[in-house]
N, C-alpha and C. Protein backbone atom coordinates (compact mmCIF):
# COMPACT_ATOMS: atom_id res chain seq x y z
N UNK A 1 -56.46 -19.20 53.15
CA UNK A 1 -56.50 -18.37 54.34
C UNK A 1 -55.41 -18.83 55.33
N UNK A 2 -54.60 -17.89 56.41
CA UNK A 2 -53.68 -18.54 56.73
C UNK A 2 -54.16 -18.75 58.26
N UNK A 3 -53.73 -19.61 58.80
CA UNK A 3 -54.14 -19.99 59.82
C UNK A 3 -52.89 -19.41 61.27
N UNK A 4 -53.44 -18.99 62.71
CA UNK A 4 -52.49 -18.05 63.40
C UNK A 4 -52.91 -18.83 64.72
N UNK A 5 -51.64 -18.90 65.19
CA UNK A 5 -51.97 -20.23 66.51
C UNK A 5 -52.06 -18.50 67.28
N UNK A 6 -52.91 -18.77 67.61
CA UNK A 6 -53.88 -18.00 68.78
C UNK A 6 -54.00 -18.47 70.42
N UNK A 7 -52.62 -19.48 70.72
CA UNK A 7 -53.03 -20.36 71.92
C UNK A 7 -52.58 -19.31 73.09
N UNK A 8 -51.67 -18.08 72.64
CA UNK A 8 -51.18 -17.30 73.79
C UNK A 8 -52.21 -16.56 74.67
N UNK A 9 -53.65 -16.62 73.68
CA UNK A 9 -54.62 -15.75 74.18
C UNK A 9 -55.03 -15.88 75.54
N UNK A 10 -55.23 -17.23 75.96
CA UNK A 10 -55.65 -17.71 77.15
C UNK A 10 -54.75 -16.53 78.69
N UNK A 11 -53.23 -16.54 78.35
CA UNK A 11 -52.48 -16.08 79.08
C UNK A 11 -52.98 -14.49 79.22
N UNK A 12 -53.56 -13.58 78.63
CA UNK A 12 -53.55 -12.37 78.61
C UNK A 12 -53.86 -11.49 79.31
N UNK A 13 -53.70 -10.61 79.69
CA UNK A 13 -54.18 -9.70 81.17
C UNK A 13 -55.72 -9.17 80.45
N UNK A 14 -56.04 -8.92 79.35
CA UNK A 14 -57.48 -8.70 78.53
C UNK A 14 -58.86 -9.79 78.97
N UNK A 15 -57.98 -10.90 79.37
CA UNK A 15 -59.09 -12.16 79.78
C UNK A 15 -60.04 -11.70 80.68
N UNK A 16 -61.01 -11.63 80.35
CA UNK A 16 -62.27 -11.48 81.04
C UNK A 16 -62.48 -9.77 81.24
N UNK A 17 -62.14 -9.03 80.78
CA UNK A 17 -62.46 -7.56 80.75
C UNK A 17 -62.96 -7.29 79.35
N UNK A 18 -63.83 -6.35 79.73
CA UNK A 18 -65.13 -5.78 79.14
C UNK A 18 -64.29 -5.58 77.58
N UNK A 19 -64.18 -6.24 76.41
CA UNK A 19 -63.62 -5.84 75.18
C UNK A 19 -63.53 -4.44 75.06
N UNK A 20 -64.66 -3.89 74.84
CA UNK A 20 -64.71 -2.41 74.77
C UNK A 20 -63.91 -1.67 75.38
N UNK A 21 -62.88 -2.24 76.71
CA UNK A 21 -61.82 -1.21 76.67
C UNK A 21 -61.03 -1.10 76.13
N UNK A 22 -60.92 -2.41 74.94
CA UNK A 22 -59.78 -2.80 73.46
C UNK A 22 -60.40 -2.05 72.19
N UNK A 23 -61.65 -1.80 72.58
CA UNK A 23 -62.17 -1.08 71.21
C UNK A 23 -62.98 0.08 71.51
N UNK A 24 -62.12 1.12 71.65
CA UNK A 24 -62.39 2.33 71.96
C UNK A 24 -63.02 3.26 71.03
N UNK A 25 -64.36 4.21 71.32
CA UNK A 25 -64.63 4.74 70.29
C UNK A 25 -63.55 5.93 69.32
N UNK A 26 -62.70 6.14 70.16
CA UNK A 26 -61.30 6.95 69.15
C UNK A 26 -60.39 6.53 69.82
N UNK A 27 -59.30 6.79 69.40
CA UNK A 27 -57.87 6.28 69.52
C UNK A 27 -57.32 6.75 70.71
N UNK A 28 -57.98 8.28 71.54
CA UNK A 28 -57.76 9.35 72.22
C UNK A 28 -58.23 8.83 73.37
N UNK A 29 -58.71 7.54 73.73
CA UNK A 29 -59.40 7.07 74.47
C UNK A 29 -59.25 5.74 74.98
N UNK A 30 -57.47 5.27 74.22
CA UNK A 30 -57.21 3.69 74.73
C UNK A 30 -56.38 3.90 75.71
N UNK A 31 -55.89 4.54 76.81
CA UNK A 31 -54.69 4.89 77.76
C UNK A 31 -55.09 3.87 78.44
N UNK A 32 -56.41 3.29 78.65
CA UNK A 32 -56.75 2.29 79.58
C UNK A 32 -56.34 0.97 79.10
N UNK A 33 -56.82 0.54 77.95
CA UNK A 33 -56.32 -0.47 77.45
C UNK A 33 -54.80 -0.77 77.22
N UNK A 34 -54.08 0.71 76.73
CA UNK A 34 -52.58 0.31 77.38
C UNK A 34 -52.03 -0.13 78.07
N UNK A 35 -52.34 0.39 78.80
CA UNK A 35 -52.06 0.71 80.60
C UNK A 35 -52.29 -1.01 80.63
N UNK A 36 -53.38 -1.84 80.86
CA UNK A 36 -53.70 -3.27 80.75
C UNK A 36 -52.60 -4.29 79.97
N UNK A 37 -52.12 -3.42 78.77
CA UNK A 37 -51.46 -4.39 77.95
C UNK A 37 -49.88 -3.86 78.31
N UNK A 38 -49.66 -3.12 79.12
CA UNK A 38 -48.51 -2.97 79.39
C UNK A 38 -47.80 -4.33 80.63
N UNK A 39 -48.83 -4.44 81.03
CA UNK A 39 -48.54 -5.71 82.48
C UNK A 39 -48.49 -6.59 81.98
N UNK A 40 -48.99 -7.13 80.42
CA UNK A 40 -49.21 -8.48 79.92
C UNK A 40 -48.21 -9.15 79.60
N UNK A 41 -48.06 -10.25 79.92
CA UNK A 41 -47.36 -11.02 79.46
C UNK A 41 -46.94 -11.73 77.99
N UNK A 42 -48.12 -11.62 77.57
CA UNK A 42 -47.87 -11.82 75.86
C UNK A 42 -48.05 -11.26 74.79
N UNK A 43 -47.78 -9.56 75.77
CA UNK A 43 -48.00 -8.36 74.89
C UNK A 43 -47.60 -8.59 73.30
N UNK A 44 -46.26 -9.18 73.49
CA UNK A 44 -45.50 -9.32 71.90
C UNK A 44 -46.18 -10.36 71.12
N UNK A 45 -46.51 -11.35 71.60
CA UNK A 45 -47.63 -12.01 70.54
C UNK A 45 -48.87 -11.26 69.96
N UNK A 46 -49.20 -10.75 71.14
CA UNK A 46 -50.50 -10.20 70.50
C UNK A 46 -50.39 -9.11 69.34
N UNK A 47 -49.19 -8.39 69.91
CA UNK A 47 -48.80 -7.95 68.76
C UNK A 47 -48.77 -8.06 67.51
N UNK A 48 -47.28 -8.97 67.69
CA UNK A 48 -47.36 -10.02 66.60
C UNK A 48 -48.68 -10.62 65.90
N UNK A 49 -49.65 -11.17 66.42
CA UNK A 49 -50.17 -11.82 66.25
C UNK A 49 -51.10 -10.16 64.52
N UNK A 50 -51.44 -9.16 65.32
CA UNK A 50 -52.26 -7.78 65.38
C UNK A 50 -51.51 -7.58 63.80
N UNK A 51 -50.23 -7.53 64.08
CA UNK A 51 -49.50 -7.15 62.94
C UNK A 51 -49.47 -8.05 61.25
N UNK A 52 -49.34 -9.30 61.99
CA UNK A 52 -49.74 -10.28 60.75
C UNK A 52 -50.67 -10.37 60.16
N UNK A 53 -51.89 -10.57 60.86
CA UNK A 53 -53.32 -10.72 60.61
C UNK A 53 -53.71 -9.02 60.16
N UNK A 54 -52.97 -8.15 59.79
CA UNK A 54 -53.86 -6.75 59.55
C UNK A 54 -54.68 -6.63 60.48
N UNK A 55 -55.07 -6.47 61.58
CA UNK A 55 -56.05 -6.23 62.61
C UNK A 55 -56.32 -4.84 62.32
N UNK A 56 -57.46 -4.20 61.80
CA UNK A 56 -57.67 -2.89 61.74
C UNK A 56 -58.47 -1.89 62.29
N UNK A 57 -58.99 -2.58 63.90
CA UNK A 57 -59.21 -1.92 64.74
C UNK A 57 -59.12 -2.50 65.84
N UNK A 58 -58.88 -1.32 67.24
CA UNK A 58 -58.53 -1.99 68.99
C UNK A 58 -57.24 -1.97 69.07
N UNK A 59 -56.88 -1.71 70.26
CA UNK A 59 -55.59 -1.82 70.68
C UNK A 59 -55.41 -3.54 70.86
N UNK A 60 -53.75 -3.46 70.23
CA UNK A 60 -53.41 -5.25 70.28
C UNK A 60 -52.02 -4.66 70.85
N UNK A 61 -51.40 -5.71 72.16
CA UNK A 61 -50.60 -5.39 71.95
C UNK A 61 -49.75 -3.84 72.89
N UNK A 62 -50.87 -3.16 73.21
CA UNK A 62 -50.58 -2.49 73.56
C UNK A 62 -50.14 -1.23 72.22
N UNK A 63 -50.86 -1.76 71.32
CA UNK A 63 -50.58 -0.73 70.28
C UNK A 63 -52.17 -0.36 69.55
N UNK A 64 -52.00 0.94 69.57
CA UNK A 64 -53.39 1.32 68.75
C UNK A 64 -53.29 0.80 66.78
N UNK A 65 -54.63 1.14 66.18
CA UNK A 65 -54.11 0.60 65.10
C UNK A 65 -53.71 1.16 64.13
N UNK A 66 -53.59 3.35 64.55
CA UNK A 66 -53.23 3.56 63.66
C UNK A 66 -51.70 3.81 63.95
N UNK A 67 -51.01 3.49 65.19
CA UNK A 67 -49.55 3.10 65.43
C UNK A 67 -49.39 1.67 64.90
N UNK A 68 -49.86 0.82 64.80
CA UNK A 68 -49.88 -0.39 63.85
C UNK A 68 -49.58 -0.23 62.62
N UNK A 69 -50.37 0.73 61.81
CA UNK A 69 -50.49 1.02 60.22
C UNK A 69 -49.05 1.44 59.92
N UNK A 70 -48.75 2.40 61.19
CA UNK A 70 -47.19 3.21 60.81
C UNK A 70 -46.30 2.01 60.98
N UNK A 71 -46.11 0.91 62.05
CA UNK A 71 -45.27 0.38 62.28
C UNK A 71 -45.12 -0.74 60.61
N UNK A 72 -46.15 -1.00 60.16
CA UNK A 72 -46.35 -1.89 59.11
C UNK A 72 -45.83 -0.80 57.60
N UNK A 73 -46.02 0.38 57.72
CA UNK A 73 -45.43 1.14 56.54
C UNK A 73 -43.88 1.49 56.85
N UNK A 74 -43.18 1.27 57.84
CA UNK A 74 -41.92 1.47 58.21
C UNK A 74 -41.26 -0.08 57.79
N UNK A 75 -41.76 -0.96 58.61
CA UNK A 75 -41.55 -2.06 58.33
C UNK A 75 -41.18 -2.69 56.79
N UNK A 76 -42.21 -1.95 56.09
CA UNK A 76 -41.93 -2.40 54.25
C UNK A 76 -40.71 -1.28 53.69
N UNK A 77 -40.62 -0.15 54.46
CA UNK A 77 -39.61 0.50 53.87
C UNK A 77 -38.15 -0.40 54.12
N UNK A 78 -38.18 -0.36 55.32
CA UNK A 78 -36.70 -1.41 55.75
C UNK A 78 -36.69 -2.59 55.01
N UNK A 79 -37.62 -3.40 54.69
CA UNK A 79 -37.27 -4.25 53.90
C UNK A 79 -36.87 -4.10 52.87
């Protein structure tokens, strides 16, 4: 199993807000959680972090996960 230094988490504008605005019941419904991960500071880790680990649901990142799925099937084409 691979192990993912997770230490950026502490920094995140998500800290201490209600998860559930990261895990929205549809996708049509994260503008809030954007909106949050747009101010963050370690938006790109979390990203990062979202993208490595397959995270397959919640906005990470400031990205939903089925803009995740696309960014990860683009990603293997370029390679």
């Amino acid at each position: 199993m691979l192990e993912f230094d997770v230490s950026w988490r502490v920094k995140g504008a998500c800290q201490g807000l209600d998860p559930d605005i990261f895990y929205p019941d549809n996708e049509e419904n994260s503008d809030e959680a954007i909106s949050i991960c747009k101010t963050c500071e370690v938006r790109i880790a979390c990203l990062d972090y979202a993208l490595d680990s397959r995270e397959k649901q919640g906005v990470w990142g400031g990205v939903s996960a089925r803009e995740r799925r696309r960014l990860l099937r683009v990603g293997r084409r370029i390679a």
